[in-house]
Protein backbone atom coordinates (compact mmCIF):
# COMPACT_ATOMS: atom_id res chain seq x y z
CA UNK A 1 -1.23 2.50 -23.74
CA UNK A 2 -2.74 2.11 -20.18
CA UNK A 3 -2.32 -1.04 -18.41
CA UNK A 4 -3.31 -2.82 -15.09
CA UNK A 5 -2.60 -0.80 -12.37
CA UNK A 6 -2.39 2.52 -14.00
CA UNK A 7 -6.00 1.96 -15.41
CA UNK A 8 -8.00 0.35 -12.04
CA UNK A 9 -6.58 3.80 -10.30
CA UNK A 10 -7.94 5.54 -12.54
CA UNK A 11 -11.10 4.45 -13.18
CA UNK A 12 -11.54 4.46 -9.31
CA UNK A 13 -10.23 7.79 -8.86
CA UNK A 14 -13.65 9.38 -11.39
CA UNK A 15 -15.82 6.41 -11.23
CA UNK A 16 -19.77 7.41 -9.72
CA UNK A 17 -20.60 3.85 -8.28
CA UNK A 18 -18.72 0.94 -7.25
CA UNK A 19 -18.63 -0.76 -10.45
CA UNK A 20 -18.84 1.92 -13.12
CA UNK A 21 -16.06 1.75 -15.33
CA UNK A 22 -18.28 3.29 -18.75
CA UNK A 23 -18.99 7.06 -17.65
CA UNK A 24 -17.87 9.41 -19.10
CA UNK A 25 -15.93 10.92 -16.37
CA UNK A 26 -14.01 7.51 -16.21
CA UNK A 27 -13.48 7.79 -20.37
CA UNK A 28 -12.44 11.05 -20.56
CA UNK A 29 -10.20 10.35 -17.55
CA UNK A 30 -8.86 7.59 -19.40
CA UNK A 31 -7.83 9.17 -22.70
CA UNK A 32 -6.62 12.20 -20.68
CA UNK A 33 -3.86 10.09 -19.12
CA UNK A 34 -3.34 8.00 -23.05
CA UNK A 35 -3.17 11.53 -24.65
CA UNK A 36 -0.26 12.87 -21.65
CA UNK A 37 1.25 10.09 -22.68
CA UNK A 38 1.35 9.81 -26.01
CA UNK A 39 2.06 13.64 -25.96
CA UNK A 40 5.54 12.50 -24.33
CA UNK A 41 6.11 10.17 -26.49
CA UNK A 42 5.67 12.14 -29.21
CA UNK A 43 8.42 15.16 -28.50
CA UNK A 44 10.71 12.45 -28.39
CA UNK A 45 9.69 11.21 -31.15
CA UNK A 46 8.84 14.01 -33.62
CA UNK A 47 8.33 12.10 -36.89
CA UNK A 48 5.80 9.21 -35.27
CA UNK A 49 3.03 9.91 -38.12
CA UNK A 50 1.01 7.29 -36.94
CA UNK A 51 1.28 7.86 -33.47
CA UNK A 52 0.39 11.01 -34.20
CA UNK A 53 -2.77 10.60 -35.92
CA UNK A 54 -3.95 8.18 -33.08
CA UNK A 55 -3.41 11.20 -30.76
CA UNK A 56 -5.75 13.24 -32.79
CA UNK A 57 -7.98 10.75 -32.92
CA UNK A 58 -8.00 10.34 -29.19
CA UNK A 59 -8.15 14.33 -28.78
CA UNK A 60 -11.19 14.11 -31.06
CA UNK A 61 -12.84 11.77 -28.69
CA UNK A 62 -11.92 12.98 -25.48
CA UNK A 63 -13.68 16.04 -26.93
CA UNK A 64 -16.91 14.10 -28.06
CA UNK A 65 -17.45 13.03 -24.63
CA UNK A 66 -16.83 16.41 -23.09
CA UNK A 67 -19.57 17.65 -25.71
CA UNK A 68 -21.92 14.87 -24.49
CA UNK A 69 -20.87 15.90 -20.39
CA UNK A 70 -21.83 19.63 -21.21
CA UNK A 71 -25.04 18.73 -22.90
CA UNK A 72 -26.68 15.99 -20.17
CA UNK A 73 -24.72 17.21 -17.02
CA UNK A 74 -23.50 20.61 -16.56
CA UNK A 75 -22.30 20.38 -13.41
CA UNK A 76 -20.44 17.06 -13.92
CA UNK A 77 -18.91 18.99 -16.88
CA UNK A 78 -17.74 21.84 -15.21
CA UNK A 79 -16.30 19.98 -12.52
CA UNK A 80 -14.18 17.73 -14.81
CA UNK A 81 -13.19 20.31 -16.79
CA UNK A 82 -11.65 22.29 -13.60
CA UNK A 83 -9.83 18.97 -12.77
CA UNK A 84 -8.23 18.46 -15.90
CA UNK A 85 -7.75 22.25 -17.16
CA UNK A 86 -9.59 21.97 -20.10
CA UNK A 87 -12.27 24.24 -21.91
């Protein structure tokens, strides 16, 4: 779970004006980091069912907003993608 600190960077770090915190470059940013995280967790922790499932869950809507990204703003898609190596 993101807290404080870790979360303000990181909403500054992909946010498009000075007080967007809702895009989905900011959302997909922020379950990026929750998913590395919980991905951790988890090979430490191989029999976490329920920690599990809320990783797929999260997976599942990191990759809703990606579809949403590709559909309204290519560009923005493509560049996020690049950043965070994924498809």
């Amino acid at each position: 779970m993101l807290k404080g600190k870790k979360k303000e960077k990181i909403v500054k770090g992909h946010q498009i004006h000075e007080r967007d915190t809702g895009s989905p470059e900011v959302q997909i940013a922020l379950l990026t980091k929750s998913i590395e995280e919980l991905s951790s967790h988890l090979k430490k922790h191989k029999k976490a069912n329920h920690s599990s499932r809320g990783l797929i869950q999260m997976v599942a809507d990191r990759r809703t907003h990606m579809k949403y990204l590709q559909k309204k703003h290519k560009d923005r898609y493509q560049a996020l993608a690049k950043k965070f190596n994924l498809k």
